[in-house]
N, C-alpha and C. Protein backbone atom coordinates (compact mmCIF):
# COMPACT_ATOMS: atom_id res chain seq x y z
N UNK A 1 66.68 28.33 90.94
CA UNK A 1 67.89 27.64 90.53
C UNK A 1 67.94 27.52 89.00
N UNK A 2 66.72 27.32 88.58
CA UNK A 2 67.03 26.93 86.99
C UNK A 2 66.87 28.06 86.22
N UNK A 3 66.42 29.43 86.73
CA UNK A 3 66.82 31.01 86.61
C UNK A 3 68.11 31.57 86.80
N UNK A 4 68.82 30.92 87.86
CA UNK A 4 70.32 31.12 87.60
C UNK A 4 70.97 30.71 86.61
N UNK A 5 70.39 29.03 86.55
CA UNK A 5 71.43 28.86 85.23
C UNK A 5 70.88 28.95 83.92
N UNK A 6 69.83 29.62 83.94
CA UNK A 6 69.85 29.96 82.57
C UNK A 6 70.35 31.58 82.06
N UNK A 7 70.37 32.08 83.11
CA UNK A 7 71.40 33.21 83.13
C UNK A 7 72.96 33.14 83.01
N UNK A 8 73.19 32.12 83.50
CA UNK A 8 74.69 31.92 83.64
C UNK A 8 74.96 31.43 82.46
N UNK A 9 74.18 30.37 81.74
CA UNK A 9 74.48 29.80 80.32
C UNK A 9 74.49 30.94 79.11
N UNK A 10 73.31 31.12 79.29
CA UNK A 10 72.08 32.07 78.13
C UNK A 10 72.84 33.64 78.20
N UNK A 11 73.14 34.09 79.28
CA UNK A 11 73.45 35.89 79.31
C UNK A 11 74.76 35.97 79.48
N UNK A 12 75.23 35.38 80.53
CA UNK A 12 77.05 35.53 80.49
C UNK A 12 77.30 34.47 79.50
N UNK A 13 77.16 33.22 79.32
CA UNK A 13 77.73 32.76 78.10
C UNK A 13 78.01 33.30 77.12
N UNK A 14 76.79 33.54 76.87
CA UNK A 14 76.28 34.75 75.33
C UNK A 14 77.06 35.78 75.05
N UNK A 15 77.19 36.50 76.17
CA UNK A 15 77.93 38.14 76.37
C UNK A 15 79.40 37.71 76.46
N UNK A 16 80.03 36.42 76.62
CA UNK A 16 81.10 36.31 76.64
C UNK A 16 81.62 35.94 75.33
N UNK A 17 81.04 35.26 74.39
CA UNK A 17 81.01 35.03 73.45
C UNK A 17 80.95 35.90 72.49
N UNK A 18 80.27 36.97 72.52
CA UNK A 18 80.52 38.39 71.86
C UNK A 18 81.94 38.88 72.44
N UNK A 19 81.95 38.93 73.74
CA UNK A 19 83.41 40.27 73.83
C UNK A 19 84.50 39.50 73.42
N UNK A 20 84.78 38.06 73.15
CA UNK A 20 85.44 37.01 72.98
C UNK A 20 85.77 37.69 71.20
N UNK A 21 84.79 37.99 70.40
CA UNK A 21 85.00 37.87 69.70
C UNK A 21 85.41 39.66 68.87
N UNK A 22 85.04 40.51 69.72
CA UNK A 22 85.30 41.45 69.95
C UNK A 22 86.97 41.53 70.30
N UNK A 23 87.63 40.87 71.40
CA UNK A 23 88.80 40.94 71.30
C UNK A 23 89.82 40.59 69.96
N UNK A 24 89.11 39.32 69.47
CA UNK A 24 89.81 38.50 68.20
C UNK A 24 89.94 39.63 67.36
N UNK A 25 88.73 40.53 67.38
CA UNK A 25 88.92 40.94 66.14
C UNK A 25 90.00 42.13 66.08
N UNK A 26 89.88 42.61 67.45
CA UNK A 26 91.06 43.39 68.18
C UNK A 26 92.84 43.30 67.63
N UNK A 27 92.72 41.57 67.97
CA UNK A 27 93.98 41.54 67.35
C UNK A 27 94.29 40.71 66.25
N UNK A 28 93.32 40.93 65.61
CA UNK A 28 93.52 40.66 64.01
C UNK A 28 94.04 42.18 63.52
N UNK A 29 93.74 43.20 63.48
CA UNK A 29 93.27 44.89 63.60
C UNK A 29 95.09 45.01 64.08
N UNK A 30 95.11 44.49 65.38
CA UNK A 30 96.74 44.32 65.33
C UNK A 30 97.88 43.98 64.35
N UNK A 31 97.40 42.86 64.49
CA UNK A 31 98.42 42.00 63.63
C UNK A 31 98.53 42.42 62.08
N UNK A 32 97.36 42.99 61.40
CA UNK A 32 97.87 43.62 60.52
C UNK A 32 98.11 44.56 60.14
N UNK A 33 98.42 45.70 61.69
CA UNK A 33 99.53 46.51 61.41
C UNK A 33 100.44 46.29 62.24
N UNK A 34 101.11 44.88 62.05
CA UNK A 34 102.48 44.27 62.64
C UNK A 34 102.54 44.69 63.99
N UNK A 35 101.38 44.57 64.98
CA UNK A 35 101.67 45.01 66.62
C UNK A 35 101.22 43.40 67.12
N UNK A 36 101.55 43.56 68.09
CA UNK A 36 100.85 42.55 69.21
C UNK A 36 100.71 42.70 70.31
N UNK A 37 99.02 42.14 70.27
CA UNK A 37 98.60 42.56 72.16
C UNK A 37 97.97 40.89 72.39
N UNK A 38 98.15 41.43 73.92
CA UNK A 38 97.43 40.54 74.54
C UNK A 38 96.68 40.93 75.00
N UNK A 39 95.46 40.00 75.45
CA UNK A 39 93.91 40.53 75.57
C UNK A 39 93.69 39.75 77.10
N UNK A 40 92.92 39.97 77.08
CA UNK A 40 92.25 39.24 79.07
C UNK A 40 90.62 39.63 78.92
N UNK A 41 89.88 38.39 78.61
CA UNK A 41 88.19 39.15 79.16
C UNK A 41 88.17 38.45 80.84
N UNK A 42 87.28 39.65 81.20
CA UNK A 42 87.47 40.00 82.54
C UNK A 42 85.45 39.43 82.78
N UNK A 43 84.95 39.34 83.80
CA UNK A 43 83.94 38.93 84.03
C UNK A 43 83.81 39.51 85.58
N UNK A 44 82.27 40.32 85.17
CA UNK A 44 82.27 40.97 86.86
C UNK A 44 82.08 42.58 86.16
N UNK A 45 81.88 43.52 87.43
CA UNK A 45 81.36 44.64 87.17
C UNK A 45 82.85 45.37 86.55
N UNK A 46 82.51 45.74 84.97
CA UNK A 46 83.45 46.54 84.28
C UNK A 46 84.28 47.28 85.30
N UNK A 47 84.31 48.25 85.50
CA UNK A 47 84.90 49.39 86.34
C UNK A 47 85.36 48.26 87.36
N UNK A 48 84.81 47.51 88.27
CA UNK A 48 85.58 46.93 89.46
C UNK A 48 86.83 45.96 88.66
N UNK A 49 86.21 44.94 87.55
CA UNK A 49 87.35 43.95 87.27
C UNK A 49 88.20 44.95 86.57
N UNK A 50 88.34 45.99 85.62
CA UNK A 50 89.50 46.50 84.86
C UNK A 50 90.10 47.22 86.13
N UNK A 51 89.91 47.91 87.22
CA UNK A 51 90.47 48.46 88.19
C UNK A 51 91.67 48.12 88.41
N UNK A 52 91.19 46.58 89.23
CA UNK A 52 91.84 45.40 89.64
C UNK A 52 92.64 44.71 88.78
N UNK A 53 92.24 44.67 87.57
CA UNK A 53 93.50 44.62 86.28
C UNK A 53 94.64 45.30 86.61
N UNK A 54 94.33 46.66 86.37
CA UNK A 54 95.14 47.73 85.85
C UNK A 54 96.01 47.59 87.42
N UNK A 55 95.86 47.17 88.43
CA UNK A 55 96.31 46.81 90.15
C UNK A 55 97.34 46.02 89.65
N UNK A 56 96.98 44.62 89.41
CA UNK A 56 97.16 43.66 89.84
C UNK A 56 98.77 43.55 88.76
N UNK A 57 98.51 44.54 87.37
CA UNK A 57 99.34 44.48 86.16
C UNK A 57 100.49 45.88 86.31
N UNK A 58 100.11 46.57 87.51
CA UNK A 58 100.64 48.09 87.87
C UNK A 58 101.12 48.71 86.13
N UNK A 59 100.00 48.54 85.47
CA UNK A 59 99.94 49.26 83.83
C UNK A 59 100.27 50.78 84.46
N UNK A 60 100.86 50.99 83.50
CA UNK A 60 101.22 52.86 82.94
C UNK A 60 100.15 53.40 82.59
N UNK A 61 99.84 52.77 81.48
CA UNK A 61 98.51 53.22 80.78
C UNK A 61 97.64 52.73 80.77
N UNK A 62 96.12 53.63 80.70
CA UNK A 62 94.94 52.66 80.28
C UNK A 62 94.18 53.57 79.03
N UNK A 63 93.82 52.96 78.52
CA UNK A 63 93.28 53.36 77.05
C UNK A 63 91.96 53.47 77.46
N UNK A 64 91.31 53.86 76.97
CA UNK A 64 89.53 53.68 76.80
C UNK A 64 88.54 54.59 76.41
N UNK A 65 87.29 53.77 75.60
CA UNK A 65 86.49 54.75 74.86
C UNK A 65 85.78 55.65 76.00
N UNK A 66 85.26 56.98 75.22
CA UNK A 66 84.63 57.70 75.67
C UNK A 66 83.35 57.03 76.10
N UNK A 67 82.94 56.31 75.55
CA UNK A 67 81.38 55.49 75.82
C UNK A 67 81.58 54.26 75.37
N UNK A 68 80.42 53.17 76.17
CA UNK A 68 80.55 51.57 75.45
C UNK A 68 79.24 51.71 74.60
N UNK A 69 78.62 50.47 74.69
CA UNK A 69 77.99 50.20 74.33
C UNK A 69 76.38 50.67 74.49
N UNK A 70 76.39 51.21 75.91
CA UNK A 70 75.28 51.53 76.09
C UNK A 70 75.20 53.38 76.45
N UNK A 71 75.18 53.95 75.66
CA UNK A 71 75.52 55.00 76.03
C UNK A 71 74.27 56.36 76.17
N UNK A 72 74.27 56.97 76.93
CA UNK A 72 73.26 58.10 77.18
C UNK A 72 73.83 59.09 76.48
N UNK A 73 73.07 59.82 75.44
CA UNK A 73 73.14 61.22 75.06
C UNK A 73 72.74 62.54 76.28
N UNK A 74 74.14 63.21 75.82
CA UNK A 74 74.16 64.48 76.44
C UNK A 74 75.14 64.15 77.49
N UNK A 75 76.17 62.82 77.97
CA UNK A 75 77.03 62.42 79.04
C UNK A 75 77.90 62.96 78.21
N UNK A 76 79.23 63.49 79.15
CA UNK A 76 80.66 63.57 78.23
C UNK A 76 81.06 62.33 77.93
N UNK A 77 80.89 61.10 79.07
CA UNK A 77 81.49 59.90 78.67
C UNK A 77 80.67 58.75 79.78
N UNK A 78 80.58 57.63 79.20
CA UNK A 78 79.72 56.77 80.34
C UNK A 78 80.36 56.19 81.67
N UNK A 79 79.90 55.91 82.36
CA UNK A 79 79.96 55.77 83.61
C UNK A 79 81.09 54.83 84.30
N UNK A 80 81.51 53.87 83.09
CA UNK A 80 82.73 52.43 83.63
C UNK A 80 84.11 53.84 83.21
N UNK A 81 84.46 54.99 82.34
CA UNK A 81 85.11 55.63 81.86
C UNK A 81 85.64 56.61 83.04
N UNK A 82 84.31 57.24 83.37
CA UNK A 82 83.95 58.08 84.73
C UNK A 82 84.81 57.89 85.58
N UNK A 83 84.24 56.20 86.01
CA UNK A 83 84.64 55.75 87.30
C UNK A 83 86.28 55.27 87.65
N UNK A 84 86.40 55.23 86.12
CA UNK A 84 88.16 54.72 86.25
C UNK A 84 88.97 55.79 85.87
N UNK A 85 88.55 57.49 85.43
CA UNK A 85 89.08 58.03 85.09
C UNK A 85 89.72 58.71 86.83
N UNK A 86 88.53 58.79 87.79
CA UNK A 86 88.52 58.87 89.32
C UNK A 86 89.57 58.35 89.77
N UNK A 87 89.55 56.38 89.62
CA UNK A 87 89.98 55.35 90.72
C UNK A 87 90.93 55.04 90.33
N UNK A 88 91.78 55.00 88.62
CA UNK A 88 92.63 54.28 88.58
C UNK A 88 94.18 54.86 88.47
N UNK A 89 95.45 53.80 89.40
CA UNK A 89 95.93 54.68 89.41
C UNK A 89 97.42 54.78 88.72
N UNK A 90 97.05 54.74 87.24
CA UNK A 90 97.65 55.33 86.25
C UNK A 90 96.98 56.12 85.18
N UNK A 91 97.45 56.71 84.59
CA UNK A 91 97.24 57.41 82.84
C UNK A 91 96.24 56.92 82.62
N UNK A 92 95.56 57.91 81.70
CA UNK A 92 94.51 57.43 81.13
C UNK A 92 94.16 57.77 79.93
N UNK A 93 94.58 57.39 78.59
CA UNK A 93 93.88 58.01 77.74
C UNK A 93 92.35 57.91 76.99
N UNK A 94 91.68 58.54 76.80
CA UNK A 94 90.22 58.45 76.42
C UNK A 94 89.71 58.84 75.24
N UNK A 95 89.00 58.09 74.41
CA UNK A 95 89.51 58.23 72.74
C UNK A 95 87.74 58.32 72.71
N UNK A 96 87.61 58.73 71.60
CA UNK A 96 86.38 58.87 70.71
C UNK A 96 86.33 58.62 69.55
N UNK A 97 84.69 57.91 69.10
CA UNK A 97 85.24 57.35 67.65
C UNK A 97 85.55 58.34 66.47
């Protein structure tokens, strides 16, 4: 029990707190080139929660990098990219840095 929550505090807190700030900076990056987005952090297995996004929002498009954060050399693209390039069912564009 006190392994759960120090996971729940300590690792998803933590990790939320980064992509949290990862988005901000997103739309700062916006805003000063006069756009505006709205953001959503999602919690849960990448590929399953953006799926279910992209469902639930029936988006046109989905944007996304060739690789995140954790990426294997020698992949064309990592595996949350892969899996939504398969499942999801709109557009997809896939960018590289």
């Amino acid at each position: 029990k006190d392994q759960e929550r120090l996971h729940e505090e300590i690792i998803n807190g933590g990790l939320a707190k980064i992509y949290r700030g990862h988005l901000e900076q997103a739309g700062l990056i916006a805003s000063q080139m006069e756009q505006q987005i709205k953001s959503t952090l999602l919690s849960g297995k990448p590929f399953e929660e953006v799926l279910k996004h992209v469902e639930e929002k029936k988006s046109s498009l989905l944007v996304l990098g060739r690789f995140g954060t954790h990426w294997t050399e020698g992949l064309d693209m990592g595996s949350t990219t892969d899996n939504l390039l398969r499942l999801a069912p709109c557009n997809i564009l896939i960018v590289n840095r």
